[in-house]
N, C-alpha and C. Protein backbone atom coordinates (compact mmCIF):
# COMPACT_ATOMS: atom_id res chain seq x y z
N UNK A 1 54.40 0.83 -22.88
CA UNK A 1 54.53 2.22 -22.50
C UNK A 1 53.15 2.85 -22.28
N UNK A 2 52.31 2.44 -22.90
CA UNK A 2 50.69 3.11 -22.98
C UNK A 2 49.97 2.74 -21.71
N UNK A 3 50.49 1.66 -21.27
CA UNK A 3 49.72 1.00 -20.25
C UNK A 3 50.36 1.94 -18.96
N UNK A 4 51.86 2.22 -18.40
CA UNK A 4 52.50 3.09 -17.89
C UNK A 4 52.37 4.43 -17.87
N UNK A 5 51.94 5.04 -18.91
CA UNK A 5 51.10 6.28 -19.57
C UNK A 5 49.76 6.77 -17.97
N UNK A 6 48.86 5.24 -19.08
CA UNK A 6 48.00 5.45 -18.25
C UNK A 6 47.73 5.20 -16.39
N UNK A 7 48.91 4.43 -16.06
CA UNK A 7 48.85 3.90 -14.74
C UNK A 7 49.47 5.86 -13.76
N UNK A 8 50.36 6.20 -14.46
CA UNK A 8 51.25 7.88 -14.18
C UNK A 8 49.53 8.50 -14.23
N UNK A 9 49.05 8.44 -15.70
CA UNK A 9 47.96 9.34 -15.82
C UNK A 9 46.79 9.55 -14.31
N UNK A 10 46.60 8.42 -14.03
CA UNK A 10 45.34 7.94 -12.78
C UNK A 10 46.17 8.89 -11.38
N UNK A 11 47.60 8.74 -11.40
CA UNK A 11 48.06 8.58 -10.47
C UNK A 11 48.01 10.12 -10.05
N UNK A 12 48.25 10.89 -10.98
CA UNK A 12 48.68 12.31 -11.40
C UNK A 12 47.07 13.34 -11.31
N UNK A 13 45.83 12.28 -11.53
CA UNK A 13 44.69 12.63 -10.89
C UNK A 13 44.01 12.55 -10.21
N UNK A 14 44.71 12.29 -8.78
CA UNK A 14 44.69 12.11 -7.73
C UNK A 14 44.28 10.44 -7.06
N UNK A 15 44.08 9.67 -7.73
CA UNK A 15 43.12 8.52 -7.39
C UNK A 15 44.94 7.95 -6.41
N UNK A 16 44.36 6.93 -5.62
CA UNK A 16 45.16 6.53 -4.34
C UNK A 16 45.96 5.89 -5.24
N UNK A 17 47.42 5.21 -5.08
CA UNK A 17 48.89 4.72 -5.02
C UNK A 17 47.78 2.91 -5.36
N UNK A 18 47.40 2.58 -3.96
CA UNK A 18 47.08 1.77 -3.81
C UNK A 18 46.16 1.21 -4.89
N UNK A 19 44.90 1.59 -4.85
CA UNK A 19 43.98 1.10 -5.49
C UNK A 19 44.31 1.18 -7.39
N UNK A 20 45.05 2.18 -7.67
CA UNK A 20 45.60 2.03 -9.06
C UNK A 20 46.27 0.85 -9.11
N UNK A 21 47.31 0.49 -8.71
CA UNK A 21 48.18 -0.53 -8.30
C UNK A 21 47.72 -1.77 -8.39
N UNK A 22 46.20 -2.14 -7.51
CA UNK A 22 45.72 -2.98 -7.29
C UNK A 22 45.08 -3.48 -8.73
N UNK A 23 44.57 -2.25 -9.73
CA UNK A 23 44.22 -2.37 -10.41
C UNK A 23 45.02 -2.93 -11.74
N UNK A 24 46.20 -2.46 -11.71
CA UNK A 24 47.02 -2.87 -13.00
C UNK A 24 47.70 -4.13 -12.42
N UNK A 25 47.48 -4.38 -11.33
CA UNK A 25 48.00 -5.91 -11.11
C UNK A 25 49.49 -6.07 -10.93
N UNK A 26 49.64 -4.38 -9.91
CA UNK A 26 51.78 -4.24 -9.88
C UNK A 26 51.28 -4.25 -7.99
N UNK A 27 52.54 -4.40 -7.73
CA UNK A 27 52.77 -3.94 -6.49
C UNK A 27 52.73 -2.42 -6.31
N UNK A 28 52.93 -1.75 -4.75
CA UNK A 28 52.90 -0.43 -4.69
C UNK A 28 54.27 -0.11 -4.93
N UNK A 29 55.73 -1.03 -4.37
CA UNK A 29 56.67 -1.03 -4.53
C UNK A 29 56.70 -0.17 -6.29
N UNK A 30 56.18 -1.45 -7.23
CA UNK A 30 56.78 -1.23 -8.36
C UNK A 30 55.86 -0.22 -9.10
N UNK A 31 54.66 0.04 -8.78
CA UNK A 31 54.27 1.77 -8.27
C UNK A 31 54.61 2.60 -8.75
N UNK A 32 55.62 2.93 -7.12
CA UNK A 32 55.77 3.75 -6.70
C UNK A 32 56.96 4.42 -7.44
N UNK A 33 58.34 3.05 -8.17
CA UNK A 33 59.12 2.75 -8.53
C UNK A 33 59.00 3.55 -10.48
N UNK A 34 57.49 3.27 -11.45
CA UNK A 34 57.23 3.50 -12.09
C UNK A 34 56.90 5.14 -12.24
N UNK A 35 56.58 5.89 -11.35
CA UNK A 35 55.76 6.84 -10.68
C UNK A 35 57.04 7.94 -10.17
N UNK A 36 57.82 7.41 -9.41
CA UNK A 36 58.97 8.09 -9.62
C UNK A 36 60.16 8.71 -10.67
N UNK A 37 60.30 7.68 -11.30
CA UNK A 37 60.65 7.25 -12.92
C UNK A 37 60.54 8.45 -13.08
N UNK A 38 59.15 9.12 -13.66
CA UNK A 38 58.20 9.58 -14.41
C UNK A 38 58.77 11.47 -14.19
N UNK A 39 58.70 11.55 -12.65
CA UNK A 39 58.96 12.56 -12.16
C UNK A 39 59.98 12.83 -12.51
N UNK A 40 61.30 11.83 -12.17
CA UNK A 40 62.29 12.36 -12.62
C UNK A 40 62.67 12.77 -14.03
N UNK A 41 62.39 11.68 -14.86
CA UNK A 41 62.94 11.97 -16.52
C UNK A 41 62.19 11.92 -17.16
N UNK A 42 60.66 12.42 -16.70
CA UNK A 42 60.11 12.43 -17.99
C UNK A 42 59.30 11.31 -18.58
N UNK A 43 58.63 11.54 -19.86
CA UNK A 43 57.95 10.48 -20.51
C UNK A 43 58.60 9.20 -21.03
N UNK A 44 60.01 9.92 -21.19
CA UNK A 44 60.96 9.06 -21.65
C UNK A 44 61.12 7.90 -20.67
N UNK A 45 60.96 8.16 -19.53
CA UNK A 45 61.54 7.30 -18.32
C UNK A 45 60.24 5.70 -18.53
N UNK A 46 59.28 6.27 -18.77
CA UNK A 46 58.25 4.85 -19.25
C UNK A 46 58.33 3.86 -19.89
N UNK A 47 59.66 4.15 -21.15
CA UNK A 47 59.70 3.37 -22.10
C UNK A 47 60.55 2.37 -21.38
N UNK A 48 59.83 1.10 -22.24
CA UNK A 48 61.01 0.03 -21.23
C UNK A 48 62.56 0.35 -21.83
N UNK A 49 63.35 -0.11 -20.64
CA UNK A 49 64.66 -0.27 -20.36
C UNK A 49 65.10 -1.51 -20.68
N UNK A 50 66.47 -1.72 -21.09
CA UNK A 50 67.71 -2.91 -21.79
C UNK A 50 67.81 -3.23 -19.91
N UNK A 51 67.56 -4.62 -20.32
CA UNK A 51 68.24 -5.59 -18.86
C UNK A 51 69.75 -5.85 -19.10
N UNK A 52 70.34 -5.69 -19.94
CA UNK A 52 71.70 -5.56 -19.53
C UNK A 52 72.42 -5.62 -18.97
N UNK A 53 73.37 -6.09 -18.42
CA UNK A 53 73.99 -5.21 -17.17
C UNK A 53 74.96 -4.44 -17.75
N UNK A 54 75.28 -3.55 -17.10
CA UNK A 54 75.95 -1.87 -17.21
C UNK A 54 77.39 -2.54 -17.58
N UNK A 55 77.72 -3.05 -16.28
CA UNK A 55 79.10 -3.95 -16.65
C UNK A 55 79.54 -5.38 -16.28
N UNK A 56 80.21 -5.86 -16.85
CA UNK A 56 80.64 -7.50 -16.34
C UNK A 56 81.67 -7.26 -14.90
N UNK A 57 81.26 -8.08 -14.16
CA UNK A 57 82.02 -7.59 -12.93
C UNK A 57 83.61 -8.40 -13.10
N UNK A 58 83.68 -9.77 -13.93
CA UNK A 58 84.67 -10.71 -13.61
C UNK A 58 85.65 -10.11 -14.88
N UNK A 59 84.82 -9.13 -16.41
CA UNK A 59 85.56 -9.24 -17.39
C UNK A 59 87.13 -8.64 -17.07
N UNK A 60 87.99 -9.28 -18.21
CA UNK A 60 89.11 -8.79 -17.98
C UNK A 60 89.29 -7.09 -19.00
N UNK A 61 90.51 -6.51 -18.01
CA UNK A 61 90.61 -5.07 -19.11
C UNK A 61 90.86 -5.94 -20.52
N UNK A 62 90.55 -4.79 -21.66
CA UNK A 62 90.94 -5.66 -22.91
C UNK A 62 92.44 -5.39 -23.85
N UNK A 63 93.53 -4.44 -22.34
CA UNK A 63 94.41 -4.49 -22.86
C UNK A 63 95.53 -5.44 -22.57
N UNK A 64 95.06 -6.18 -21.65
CA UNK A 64 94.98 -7.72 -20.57
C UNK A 64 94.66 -8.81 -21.69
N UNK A 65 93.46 -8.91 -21.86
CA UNK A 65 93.19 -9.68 -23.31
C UNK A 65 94.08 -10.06 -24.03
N UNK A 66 94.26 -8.60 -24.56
CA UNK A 66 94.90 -8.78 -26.01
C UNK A 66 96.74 -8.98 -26.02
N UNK A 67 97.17 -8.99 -24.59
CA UNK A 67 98.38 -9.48 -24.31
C UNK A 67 98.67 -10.78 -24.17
N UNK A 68 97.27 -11.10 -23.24
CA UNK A 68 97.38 -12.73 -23.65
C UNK A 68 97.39 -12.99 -24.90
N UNK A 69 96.73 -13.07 -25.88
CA UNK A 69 96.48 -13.90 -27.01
C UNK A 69 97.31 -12.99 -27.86
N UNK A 70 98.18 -11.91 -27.63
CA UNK A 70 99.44 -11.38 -28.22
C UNK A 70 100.98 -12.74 -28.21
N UNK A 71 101.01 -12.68 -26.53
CA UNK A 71 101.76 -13.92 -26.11
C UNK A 71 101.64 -14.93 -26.69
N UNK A 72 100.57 -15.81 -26.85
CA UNK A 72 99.99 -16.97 -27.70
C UNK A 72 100.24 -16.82 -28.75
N UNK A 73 99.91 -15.90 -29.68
CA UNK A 73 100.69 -16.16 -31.00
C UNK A 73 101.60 -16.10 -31.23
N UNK A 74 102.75 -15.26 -30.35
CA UNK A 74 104.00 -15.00 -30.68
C UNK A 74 104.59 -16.46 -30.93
N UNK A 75 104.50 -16.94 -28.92
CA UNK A 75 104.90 -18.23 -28.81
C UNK A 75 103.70 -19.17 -28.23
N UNK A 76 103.15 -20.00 -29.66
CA UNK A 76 102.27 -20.94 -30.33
C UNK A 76 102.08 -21.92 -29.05
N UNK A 77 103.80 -22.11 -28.76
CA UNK A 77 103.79 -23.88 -27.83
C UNK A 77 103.87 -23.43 -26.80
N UNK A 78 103.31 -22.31 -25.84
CA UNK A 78 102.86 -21.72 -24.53
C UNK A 78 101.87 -22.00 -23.97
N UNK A 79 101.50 -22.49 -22.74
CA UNK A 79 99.82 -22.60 -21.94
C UNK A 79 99.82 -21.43 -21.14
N UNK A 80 99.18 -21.49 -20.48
CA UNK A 80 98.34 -20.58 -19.73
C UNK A 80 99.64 -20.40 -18.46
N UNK A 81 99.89 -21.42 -18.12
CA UNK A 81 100.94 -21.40 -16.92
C UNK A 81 102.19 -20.25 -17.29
N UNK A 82 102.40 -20.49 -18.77
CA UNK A 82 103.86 -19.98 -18.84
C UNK A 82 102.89 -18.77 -19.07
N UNK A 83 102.15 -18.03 -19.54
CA UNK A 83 101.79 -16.99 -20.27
C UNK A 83 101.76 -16.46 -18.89
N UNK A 84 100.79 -16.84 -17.81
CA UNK A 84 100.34 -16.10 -16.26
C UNK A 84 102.01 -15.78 -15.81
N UNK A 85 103.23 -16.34 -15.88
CA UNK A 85 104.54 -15.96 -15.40
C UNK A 85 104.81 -15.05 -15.86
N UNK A 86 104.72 -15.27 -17.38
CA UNK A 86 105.00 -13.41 -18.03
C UNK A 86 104.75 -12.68 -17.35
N UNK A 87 102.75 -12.71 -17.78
CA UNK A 87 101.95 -11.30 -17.14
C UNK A 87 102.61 -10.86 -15.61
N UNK A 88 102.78 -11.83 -14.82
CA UNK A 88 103.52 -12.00 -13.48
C UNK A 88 104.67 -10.74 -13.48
N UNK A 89 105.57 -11.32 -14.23
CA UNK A 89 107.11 -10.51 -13.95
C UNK A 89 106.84 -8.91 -15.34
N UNK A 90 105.98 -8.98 -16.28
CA UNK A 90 106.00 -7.67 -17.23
C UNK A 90 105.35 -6.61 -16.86
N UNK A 91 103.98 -6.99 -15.33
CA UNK A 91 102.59 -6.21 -14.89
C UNK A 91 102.77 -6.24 -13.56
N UNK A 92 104.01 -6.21 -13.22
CA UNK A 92 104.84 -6.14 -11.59
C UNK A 92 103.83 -4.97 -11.12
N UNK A 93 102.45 -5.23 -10.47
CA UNK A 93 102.03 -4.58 -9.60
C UNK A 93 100.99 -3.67 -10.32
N UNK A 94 101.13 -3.29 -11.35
CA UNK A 94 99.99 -2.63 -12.31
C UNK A 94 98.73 -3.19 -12.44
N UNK A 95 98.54 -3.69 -12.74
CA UNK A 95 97.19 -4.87 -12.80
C UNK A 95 96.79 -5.87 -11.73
N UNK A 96 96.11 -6.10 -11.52
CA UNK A 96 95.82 -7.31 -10.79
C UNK A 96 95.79 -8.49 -12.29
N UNK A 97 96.78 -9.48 -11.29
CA UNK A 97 97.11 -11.04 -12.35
C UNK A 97 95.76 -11.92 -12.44
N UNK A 98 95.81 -12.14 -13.69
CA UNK A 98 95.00 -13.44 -13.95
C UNK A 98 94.96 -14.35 -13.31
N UNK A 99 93.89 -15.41 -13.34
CA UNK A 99 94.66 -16.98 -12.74
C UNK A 99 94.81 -17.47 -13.99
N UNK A 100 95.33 -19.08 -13.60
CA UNK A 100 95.99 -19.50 -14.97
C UNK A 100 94.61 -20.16 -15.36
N UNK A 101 93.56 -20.70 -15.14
CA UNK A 101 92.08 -20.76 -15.45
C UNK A 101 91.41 -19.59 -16.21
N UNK A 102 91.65 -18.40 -15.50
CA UNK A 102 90.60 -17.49 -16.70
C UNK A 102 91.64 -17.22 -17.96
N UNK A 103 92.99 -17.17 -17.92
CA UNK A 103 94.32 -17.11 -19.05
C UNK A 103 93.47 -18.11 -19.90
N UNK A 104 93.35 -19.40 -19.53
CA UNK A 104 92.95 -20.46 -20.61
C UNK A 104 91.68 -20.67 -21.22
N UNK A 105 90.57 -19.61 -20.41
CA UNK A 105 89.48 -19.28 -21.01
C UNK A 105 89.33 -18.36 -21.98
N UNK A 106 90.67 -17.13 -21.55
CA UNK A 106 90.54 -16.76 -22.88
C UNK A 106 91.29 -16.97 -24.35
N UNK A 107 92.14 -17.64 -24.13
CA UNK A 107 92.95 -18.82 -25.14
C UNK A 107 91.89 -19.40 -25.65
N UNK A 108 90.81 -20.15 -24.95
CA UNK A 108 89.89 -21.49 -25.50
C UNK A 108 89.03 -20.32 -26.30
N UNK A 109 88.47 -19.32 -25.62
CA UNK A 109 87.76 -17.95 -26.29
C UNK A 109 87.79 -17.71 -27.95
N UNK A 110 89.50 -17.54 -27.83
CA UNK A 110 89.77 -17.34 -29.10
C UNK A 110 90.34 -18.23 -30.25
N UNK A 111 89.73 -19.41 -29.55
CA UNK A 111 90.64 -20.10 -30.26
C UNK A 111 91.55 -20.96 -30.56
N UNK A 112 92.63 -20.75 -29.46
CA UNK A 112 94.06 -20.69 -29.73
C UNK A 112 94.53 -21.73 -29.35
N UNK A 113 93.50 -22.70 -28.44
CA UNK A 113 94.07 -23.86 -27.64
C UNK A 113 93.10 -25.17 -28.41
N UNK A 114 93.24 -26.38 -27.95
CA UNK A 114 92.82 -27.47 -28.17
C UNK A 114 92.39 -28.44 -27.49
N UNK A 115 91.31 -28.66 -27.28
CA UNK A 115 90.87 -29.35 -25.88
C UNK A 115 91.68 -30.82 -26.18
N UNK A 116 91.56 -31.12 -24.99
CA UNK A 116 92.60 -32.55 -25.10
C UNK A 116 91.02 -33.66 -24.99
N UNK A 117 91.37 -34.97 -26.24
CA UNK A 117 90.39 -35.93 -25.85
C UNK A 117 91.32 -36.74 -24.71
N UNK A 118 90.31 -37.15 -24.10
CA UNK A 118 90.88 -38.07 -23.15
C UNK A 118 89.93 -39.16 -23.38
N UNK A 119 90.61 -40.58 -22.92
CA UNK A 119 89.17 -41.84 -23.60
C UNK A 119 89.06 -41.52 -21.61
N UNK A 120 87.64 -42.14 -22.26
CA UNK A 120 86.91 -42.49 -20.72
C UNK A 120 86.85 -43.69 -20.37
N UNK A 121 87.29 -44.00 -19.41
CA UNK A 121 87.31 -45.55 -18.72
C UNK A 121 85.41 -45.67 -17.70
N UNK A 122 84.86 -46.66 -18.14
CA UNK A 122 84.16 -47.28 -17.61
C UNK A 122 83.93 -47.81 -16.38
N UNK A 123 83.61 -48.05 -15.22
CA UNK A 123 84.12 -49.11 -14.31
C UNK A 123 83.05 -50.11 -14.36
N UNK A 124 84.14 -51.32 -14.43
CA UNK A 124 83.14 -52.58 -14.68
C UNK A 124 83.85 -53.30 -13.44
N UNK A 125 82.73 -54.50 -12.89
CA UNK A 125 83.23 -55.41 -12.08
C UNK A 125 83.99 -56.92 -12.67
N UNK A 126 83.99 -57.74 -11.89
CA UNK A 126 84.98 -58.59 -12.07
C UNK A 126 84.05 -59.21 -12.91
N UNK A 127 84.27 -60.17 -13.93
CA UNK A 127 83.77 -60.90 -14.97
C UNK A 127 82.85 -61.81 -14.68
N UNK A 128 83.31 -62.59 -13.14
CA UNK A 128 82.36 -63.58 -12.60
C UNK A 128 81.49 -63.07 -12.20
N UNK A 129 81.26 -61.60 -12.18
CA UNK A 129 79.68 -60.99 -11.29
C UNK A 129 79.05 -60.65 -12.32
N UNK A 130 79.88 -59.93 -13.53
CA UNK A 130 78.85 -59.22 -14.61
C UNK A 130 77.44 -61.33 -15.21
N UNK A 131 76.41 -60.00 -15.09
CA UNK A 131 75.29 -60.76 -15.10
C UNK A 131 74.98 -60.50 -16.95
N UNK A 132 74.36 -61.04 -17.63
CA UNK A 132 73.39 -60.42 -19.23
C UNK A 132 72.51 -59.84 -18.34
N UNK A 133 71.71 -59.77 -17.60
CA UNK A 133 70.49 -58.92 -17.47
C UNK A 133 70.77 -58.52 -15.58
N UNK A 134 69.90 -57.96 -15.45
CA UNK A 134 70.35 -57.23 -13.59
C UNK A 134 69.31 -58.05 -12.80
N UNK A 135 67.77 -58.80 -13.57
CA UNK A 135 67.29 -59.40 -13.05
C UNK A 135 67.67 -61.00 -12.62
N UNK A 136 68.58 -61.39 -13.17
CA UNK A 136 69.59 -62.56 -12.98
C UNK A 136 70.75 -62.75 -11.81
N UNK A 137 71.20 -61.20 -11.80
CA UNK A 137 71.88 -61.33 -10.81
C UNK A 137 71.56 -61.11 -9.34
N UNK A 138 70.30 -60.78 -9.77
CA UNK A 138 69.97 -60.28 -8.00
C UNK A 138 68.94 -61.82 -7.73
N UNK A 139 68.82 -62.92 -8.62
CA UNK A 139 68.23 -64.16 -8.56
C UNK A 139 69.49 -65.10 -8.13
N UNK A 140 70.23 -64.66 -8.66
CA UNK A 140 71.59 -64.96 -8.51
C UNK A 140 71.93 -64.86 -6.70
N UNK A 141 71.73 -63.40 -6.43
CA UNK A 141 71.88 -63.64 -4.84
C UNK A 141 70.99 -64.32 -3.78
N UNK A 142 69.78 -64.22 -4.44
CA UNK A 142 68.61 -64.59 -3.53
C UNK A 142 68.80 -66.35 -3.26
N UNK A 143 69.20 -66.56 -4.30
CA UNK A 143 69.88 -67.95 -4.27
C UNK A 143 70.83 -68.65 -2.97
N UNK A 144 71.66 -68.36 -2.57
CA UNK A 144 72.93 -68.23 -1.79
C UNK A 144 72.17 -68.63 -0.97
């Protein structure tokens, strides 16, 4: 803030946009941007600001939320599919519907679901090609 202080201060006694600028090592953009700030709100306007964002653009309302994972507990042995049919036929036109993807994000969110293991299959070749080492088998072709 002190450093902003003083960049407003220079600016406010007449010395050029530019050459202050040049000096604190900002653009004129962010300047001009600082400098405006100033005018409008005050001293207050210097102090740094929360990067935040204001709002989540994708979040769901949270009375949406809490219907899903209302549904889910009621009935335990429900996925996302049957829960999105509810919301479907109970929010006839009131809301815009979930997909059944963000439904199960917020199930996994809270909780409520269980990721499935699945084993992972490997792919291996046929037995007569697998080599012990990779430098064998490509001696192996040079061979032929």
């Amino acid at each position: 803030m002190e450093e902003r202080l003083r960049f407003v201060a220079r600016v406010l006694d007449g010395e050029a946009m530019s050459e202050v600028c040049r000096e604190f090592g900002i653009s004129r953009k962010t300047g001009y941007k600082i400098f405006d700030r100033y005018k409008e709100h005050g001293l207050e306007a210097l102090s740094a600001r929360s990067r935040r964002p204001v709002r989540y653009a994708n979040q769901l309302p949270p009375q949406i939320e809490n219907l899903i994972v209302g549904f889910k507990r009621d009935k335990p042995h429900w996925g996302a599919r049957k829960i999105r049919e509810l919301l479907v036929r109970r929010l006839d036109g009131d809301f815009r519907i979930p997909a059944k993807s963000t439904i199960h994000a917020v199930l996994h969110r809270h909780g409520l679901v269980k990721p499935i293991g699945r084993a992972r299959h490997r792919a291996t070749g046929p037995r007569s090609r697998r080599a012990p080492r990779p430098t064998l088998l490509l001696a192996a072709r040079r061979s032929r």
